[in-house]
PDB file of N, CA and C in Angstrom:
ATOM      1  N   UNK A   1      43.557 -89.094 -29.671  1.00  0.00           N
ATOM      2  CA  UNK A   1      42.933 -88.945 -30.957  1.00  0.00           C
ATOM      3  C   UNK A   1      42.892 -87.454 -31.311  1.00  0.00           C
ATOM      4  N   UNK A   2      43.789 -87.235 -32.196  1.00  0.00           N
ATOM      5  CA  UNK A   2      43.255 -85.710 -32.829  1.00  0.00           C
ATOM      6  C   UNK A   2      42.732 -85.853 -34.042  1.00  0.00           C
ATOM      7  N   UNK A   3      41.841 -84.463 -34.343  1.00  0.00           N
ATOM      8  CA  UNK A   3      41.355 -84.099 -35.303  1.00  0.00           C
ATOM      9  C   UNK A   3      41.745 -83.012 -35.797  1.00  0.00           C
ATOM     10  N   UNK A   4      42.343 -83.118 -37.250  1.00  0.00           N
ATOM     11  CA  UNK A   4      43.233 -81.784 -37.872  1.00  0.00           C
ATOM     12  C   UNK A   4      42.602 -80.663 -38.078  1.00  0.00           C
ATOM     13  N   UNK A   5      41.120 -80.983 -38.415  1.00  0.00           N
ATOM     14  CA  UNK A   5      40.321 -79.889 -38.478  1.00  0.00           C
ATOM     15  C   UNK A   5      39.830 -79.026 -37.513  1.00  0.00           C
ATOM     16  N   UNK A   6      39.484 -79.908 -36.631  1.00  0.00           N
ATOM     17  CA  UNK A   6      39.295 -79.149 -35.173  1.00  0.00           C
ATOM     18  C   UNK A   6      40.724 -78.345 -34.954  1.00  0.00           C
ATOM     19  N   UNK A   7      41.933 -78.835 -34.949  1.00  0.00           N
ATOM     20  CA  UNK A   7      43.378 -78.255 -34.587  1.00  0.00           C
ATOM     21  C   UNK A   7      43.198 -76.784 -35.864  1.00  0.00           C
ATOM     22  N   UNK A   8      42.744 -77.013 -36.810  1.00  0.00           N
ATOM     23  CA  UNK A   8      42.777 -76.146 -38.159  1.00  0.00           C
ATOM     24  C   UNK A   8      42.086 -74.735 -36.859  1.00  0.00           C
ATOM     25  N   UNK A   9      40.365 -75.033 -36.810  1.00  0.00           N
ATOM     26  CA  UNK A   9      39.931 -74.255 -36.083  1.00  0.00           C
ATOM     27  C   UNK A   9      40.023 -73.598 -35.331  1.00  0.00           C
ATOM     28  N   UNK A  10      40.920 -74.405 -34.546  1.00  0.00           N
ATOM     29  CA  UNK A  10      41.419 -73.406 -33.077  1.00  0.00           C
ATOM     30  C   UNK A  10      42.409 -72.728 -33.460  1.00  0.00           C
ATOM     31  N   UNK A  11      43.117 -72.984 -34.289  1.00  0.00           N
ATOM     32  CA  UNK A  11      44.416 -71.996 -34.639  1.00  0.00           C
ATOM     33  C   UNK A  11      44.016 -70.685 -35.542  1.00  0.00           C
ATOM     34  N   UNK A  12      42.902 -70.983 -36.347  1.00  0.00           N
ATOM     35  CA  UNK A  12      41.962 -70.213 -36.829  1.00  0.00           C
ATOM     36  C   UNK A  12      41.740 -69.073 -35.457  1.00  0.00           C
ATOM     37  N   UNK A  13      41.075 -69.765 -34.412  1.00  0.00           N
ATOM     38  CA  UNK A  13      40.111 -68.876 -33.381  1.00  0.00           C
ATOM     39  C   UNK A  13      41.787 -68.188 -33.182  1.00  0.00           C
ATOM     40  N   UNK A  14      42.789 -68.530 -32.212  1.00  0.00           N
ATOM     41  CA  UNK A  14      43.720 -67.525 -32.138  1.00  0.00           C
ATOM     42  C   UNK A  14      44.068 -66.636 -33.107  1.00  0.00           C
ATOM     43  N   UNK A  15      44.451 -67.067 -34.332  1.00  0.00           N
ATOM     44  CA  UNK A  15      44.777 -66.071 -35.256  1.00  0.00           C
ATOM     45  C   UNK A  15      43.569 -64.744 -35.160  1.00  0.00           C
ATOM     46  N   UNK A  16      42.323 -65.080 -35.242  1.00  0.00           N
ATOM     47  CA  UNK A  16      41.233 -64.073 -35.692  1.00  0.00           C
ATOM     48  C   UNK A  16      41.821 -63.111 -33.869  1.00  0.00           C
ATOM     49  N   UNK A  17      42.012 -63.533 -32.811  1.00  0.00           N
ATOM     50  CA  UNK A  17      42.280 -62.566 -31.745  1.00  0.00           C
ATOM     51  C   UNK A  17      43.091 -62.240 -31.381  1.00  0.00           C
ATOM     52  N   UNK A  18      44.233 -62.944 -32.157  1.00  0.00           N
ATOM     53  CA  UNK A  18      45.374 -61.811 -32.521  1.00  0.00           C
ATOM     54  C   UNK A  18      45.534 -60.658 -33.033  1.00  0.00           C
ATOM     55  N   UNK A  19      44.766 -60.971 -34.539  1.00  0.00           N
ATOM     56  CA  UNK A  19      44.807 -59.820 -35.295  1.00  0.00           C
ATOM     57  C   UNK A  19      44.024 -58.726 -34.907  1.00  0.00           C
ATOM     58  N   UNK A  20      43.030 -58.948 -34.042  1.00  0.00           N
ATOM     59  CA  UNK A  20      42.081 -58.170 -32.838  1.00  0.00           C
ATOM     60  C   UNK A  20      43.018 -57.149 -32.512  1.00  0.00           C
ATOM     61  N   UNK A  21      43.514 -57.860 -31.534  1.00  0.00           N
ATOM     62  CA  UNK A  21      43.913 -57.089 -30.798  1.00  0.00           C
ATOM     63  C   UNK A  21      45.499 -56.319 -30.994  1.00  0.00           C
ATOM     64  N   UNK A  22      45.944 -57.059 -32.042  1.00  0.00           N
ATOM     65  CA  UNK A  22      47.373 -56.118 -32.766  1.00  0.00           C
ATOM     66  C   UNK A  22      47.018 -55.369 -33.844  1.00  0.00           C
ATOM     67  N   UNK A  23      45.712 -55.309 -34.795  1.00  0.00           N
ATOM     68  CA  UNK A  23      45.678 -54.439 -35.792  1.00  0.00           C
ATOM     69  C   UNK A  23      44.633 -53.713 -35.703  1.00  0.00           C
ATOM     70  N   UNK A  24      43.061 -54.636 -35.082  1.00  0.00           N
ATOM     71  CA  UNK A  24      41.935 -54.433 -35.223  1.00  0.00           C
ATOM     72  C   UNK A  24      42.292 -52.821 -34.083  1.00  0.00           C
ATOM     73  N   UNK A  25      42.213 -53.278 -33.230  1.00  0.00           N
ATOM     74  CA  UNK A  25      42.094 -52.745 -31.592  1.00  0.00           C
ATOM     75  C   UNK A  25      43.216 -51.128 -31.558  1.00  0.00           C
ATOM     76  N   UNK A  26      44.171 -51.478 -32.212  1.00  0.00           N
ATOM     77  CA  UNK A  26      45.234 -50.385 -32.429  1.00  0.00           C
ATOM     78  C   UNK A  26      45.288 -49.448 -33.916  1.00  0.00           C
ATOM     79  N   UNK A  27      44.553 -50.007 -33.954  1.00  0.00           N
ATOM     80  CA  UNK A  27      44.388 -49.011 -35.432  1.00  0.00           C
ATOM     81  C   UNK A  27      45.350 -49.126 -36.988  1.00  0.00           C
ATOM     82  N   UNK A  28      45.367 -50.059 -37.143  1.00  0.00           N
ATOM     83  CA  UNK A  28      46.891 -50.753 -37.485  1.00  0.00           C
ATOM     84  C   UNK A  28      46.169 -50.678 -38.936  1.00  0.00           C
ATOM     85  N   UNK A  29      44.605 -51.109 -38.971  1.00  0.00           N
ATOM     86  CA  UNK A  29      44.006 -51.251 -40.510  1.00  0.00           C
ATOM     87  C   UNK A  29      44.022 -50.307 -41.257  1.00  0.00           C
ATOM     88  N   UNK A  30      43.602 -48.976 -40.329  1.00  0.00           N
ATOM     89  CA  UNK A  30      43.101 -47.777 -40.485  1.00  0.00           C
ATOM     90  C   UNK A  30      44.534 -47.192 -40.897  1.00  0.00           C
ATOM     91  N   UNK A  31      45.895 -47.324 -40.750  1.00  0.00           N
ATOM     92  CA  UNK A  31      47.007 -47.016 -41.141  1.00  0.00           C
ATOM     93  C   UNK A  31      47.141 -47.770 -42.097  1.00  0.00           C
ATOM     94  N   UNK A  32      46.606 -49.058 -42.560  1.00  0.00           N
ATOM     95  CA  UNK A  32      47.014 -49.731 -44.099  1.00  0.00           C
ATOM     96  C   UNK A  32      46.028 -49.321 -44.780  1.00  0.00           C
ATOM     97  N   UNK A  33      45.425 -48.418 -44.673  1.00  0.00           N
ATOM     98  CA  UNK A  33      43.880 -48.102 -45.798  1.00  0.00           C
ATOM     99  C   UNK A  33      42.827 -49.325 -45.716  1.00  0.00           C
ATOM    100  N   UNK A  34      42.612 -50.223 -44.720  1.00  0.00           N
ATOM    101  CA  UNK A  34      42.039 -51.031 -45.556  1.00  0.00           C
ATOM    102  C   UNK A  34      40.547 -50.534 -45.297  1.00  0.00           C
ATOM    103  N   UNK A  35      39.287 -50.856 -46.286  1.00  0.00           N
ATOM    104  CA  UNK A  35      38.282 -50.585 -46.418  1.00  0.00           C
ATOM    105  C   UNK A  35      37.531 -50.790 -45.072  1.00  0.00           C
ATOM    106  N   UNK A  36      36.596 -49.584 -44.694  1.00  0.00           N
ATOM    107  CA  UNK A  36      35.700 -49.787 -43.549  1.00  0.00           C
ATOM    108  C   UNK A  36      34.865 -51.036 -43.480  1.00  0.00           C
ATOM    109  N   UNK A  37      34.240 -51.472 -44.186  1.00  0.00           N
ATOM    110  CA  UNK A  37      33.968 -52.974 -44.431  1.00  0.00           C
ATOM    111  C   UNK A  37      34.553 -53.868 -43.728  1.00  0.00           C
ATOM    112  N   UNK A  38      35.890 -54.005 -44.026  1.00  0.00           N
ATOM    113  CA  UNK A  38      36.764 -55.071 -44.263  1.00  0.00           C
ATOM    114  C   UNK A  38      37.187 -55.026 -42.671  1.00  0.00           C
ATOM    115  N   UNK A  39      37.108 -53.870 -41.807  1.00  0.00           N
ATOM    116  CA  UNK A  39      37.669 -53.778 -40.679  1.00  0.00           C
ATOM    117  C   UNK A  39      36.603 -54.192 -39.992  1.00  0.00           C
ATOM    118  N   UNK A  40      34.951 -53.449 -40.034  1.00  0.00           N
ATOM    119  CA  UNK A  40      33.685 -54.057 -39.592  1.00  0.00           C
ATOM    120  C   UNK A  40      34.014 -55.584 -39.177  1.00  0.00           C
ATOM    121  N   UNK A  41      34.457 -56.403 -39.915  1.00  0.00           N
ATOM    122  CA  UNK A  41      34.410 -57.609 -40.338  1.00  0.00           C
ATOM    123  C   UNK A  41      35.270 -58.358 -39.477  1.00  0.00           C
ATOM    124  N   UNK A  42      36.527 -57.720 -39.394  1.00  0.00           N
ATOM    125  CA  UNK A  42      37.817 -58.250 -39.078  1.00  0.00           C
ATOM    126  C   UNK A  42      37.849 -57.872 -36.844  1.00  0.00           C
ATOM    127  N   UNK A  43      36.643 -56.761 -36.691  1.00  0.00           N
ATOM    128  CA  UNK A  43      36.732 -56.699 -35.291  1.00  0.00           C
ATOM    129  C   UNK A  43      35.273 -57.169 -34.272  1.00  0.00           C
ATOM    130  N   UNK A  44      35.306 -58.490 -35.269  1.00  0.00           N
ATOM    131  CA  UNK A  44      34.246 -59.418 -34.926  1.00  0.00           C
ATOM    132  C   UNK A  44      35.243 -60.810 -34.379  1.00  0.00           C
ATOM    133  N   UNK A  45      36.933 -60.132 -34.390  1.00  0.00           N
ATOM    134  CA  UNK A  45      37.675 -61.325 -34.088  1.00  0.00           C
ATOM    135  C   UNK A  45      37.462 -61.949 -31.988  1.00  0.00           C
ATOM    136  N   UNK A  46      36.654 -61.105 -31.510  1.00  0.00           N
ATOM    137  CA  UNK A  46      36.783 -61.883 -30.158  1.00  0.00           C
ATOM    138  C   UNK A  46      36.046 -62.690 -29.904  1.00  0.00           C
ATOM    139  N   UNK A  47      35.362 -63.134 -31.506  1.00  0.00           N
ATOM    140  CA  UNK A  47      34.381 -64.363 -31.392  1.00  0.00           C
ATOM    141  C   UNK A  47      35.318 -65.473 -31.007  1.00  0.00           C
ATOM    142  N   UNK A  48      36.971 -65.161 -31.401  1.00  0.00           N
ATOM    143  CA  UNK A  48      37.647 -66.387 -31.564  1.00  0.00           C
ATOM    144  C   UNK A  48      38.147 -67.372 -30.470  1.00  0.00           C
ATOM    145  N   UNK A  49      37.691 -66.350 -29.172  1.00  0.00           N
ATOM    146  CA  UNK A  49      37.992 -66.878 -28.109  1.00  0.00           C
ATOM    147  C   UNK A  49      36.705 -67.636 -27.847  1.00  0.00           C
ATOM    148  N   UNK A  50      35.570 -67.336 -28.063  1.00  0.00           N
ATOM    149  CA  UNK A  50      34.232 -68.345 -27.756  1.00  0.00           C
ATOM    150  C   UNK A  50      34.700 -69.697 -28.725  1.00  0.00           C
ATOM    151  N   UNK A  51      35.255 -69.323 -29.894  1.00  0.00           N
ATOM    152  CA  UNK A  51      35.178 -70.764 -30.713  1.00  0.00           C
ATOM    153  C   UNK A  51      36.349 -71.202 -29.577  1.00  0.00           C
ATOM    154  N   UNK A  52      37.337 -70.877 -29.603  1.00  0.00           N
ATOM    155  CA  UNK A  52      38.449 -71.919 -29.092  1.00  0.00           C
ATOM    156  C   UNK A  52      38.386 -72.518 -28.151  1.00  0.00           C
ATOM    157  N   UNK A  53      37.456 -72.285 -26.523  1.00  0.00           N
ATOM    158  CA  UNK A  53      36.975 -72.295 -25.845  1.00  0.00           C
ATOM    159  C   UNK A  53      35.890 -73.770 -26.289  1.00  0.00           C
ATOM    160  N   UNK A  54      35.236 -73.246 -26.562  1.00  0.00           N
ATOM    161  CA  UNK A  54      34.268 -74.770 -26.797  1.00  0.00           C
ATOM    162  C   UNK A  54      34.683 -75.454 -27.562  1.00  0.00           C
ATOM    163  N   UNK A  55      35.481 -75.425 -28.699  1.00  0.00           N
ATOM    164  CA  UNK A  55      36.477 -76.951 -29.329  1.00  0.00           C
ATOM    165  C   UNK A  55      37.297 -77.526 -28.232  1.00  0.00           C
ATOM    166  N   UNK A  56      38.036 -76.682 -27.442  1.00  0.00           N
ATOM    167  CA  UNK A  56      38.418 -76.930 -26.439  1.00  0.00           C
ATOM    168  C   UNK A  56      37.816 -77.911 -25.478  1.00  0.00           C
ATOM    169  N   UNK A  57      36.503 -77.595 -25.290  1.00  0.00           N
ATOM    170  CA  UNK A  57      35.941 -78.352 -23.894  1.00  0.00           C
ATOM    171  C   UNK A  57      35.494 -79.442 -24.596  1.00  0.00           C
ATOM    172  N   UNK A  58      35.199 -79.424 -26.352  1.00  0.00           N
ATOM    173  CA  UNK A  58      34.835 -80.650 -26.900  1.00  0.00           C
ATOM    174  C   UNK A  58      35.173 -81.752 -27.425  1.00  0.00           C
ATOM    175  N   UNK A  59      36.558 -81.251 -27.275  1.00  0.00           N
ATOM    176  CA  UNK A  59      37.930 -82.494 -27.311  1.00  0.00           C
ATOM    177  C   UNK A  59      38.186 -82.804 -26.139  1.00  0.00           C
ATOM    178  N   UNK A  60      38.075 -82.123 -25.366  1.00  0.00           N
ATOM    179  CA  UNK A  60      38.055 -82.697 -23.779  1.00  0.00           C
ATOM    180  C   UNK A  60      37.348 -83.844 -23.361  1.00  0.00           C
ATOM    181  N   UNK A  61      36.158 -83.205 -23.315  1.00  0.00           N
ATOM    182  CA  UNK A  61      34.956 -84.320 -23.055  1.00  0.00           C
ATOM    183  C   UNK A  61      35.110 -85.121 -23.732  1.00  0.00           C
ATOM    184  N   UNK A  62      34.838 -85.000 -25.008  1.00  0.00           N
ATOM    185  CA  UNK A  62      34.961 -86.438 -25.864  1.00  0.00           C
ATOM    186  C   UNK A  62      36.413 -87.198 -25.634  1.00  0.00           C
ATOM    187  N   UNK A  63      37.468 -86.985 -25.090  1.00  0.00           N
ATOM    188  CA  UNK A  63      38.562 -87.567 -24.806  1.00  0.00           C
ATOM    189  C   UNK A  63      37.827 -88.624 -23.076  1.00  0.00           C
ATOM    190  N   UNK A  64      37.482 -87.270 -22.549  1.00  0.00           N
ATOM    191  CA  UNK A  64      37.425 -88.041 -21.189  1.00  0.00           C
ATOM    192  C   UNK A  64      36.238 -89.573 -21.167  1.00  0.00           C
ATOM    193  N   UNK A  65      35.467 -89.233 -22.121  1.00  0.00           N
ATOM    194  CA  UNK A  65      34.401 -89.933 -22.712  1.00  0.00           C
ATOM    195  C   UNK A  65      34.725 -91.064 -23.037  1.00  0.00           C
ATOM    196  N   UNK A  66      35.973 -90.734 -23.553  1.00  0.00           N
ATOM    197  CA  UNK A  66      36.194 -92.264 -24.473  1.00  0.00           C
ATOM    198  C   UNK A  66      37.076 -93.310 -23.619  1.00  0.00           C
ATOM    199  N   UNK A  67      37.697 -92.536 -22.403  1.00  0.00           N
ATOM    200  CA  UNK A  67      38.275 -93.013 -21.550  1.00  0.00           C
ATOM    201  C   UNK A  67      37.770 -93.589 -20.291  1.00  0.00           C
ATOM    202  N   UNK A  68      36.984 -93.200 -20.378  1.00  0.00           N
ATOM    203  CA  UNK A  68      36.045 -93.123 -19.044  1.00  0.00           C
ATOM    204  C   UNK A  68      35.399 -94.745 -19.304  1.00  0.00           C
ATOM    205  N   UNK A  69      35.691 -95.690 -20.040  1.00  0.00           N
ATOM    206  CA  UNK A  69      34.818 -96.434 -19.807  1.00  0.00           C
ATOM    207  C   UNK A  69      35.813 -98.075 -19.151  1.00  0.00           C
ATOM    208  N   UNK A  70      37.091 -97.192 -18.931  1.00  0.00           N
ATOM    209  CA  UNK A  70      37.995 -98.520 -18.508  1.00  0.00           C
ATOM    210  C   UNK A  70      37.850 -98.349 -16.819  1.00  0.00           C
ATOM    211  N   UNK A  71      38.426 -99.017 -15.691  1.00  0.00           N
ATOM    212  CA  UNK A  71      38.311 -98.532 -14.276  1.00  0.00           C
ATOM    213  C   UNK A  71      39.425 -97.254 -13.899  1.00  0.00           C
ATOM    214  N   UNK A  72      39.527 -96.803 -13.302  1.00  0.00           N
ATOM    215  CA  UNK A  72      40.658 -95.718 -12.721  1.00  0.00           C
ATOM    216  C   UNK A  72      40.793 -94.764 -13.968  1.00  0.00           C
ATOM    217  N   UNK A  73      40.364 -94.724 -14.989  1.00  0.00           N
ATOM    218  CA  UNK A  73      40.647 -93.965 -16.116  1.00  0.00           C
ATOM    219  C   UNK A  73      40.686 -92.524 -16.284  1.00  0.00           C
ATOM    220  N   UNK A  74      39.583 -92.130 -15.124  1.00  0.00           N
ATOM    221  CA  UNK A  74      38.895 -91.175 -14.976  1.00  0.00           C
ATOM    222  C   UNK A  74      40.276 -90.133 -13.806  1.00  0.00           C
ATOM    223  N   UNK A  75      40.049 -91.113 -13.010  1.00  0.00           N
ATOM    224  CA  UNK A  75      41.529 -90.575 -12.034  1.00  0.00           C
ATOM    225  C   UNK A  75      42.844 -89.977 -12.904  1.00  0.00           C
ATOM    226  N   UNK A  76      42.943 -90.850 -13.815  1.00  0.00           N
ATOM    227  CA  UNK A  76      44.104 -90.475 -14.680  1.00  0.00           C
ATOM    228  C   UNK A  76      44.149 -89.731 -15.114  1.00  0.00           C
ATOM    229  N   UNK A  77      42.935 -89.613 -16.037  1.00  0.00           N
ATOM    230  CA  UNK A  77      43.185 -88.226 -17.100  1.00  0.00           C
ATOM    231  C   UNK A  77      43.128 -86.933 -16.448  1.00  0.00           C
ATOM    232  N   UNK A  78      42.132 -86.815 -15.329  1.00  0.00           N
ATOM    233  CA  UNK A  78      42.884 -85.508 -14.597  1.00  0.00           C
ATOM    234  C   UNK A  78      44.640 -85.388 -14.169  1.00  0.00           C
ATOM    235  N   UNK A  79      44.695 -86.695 -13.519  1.00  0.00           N
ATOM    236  CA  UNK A  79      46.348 -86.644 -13.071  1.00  0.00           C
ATOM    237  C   UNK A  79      47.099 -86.350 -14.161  1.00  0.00           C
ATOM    238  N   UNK A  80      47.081 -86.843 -15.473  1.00  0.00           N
ATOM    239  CA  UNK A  80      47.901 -86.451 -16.754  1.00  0.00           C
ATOM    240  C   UNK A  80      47.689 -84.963 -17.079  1.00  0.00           C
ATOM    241  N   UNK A  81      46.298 -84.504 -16.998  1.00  0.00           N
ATOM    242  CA  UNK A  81      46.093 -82.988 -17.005  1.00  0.00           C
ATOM    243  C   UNK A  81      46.801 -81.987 -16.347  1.00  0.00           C
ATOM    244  N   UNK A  82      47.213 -82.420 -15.066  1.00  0.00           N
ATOM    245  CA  UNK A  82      46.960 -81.524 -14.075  1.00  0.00           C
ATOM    246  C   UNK A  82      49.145 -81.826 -13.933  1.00  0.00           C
ATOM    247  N   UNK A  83      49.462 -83.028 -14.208  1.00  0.00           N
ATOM    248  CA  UNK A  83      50.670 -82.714 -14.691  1.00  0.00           C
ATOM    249  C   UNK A  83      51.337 -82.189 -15.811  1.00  0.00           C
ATOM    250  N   UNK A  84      50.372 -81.571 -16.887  1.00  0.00           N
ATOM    251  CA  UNK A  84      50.572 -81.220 -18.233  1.00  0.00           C
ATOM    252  C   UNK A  84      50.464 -79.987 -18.083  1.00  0.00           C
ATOM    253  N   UNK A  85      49.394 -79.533 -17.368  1.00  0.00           N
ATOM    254  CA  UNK A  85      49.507 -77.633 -17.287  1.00  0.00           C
ATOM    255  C   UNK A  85      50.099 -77.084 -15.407  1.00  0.00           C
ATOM    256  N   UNK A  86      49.783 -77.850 -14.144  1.00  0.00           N
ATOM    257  CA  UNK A  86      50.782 -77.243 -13.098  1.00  0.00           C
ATOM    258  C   UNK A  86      52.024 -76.089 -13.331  1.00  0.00           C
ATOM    259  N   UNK A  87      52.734 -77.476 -14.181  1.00  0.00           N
ATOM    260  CA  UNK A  87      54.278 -77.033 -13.867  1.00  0.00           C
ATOM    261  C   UNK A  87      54.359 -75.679 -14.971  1.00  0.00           C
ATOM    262  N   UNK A  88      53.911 -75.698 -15.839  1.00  0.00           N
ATOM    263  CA  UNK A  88      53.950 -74.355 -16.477  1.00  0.00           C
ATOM    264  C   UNK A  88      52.723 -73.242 -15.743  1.00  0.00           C
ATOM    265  N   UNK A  89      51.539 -73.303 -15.336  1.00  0.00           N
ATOM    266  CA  UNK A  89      51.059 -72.554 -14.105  1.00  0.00           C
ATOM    267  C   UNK A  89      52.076 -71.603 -13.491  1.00  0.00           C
ATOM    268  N   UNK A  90      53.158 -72.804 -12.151  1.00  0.00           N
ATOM    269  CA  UNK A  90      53.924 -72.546 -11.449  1.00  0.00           C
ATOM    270  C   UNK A  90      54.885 -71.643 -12.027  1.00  0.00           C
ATOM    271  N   UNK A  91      55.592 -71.976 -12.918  1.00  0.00           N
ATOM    272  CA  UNK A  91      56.441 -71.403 -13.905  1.00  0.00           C
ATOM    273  C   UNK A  91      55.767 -69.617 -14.121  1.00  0.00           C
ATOM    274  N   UNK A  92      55.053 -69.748 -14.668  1.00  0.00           N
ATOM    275  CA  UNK A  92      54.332 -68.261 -14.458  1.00  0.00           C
ATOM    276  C   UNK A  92      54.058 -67.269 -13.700  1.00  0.00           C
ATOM    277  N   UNK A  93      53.573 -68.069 -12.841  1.00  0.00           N
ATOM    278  CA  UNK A  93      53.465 -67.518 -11.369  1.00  0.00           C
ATOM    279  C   UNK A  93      55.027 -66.714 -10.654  1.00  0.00           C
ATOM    280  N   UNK A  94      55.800 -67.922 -10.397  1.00  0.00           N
ATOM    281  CA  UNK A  94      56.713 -67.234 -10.215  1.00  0.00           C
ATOM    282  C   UNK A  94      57.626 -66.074 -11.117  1.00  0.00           C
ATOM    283  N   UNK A  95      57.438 -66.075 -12.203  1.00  0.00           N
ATOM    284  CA  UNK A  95      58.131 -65.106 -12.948  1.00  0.00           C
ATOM    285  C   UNK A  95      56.800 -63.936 -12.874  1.00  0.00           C
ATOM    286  N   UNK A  96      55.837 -64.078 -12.823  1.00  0.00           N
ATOM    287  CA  UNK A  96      54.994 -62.766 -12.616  1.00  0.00           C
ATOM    288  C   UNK A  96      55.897 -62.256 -11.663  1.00  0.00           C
ATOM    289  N   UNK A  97      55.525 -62.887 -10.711  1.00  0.00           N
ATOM    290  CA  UNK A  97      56.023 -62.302  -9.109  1.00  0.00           C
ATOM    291  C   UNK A  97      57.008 -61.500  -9.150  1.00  0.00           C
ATOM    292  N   UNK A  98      58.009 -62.659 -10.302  1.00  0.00           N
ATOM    293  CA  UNK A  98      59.747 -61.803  -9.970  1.00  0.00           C
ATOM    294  C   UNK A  98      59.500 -60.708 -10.815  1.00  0.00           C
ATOM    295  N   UNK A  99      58.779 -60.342 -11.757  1.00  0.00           N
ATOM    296  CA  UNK A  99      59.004 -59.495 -12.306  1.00  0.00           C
ATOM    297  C   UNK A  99      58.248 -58.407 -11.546  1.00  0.00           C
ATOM    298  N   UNK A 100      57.279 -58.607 -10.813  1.00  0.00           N
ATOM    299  CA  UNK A 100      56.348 -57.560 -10.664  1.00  0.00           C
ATOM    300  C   UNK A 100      57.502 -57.401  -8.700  1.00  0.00           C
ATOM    301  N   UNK A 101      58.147 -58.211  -8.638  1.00  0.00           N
ATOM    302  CA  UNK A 101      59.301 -57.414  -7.754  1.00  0.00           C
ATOM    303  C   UNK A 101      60.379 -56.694  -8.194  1.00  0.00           C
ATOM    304  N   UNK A 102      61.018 -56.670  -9.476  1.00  0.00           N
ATOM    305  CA  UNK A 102      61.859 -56.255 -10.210  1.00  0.00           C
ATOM    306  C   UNK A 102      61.499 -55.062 -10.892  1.00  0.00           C
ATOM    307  N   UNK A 103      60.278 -55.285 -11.755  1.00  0.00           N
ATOM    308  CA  UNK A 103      60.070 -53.723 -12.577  1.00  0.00           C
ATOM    309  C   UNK A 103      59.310 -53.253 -11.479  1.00  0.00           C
ATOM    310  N   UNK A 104      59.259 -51.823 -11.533  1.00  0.00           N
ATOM    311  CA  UNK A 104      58.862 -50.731 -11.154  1.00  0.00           C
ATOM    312  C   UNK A 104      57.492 -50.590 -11.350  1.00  0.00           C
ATOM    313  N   UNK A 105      56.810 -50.027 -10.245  1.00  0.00           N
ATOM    314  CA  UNK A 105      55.470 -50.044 -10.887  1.00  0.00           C
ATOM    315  C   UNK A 105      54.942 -48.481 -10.763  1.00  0.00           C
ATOM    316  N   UNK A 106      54.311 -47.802 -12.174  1.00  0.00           N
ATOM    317  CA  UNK A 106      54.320 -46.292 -11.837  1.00  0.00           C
ATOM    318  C   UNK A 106      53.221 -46.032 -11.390  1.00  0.00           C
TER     319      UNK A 106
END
């Protein structure tokens, strides 16, 4: 079951800590003129990780919730989880590694 609005939100919360941290954080506003105000405003974006974070855990729960009331259900939805993010985990992991054997570190 999704909800578009909730999906609206969270893409909301990334966008606001993106722009954090590529315009807010680097000075990127302050090179487009934009008004001190407007920047005040705009480096309030690491709220966006608290929102995404708890829509997050609240589509969760309410997923596991709604599942949870058949037998073995509960078993599953971790097993579907845990095969949905692992293999990209792993994936990461090893390319950290290779890279952090490959580049140079000063």
């Amino acid at each position: 079951m999704r909800i578009a609005n909730f999906d609206a939100l969270r893409g909301a919360a990334i966008l606001a800590v993106m722009q954090l941290h590529y315009m807010a954080i680097t000075g990127g506003y302050d090179f487009l003129g934009l008004p001190l105000t407007s920047q005040a405003v705009l480096n309030y974006g690491w709220a966006g990780v608290d929102l995404f974070f708890v829509l997050s855990a609240y589509l969760l729960t309410n997923r596991l919730l709604h599942v949870s009331e058949k037998p073995h259900s509960t078993l599953s939805f971790y097993q579907r989880r845990a095969r949905r993010i692992l293999p990209l985990y792993l994936v990461l992991l090893v390319v950290g590694f290779g890279l952090a054997v490959v580049l140079p570190v000063n």
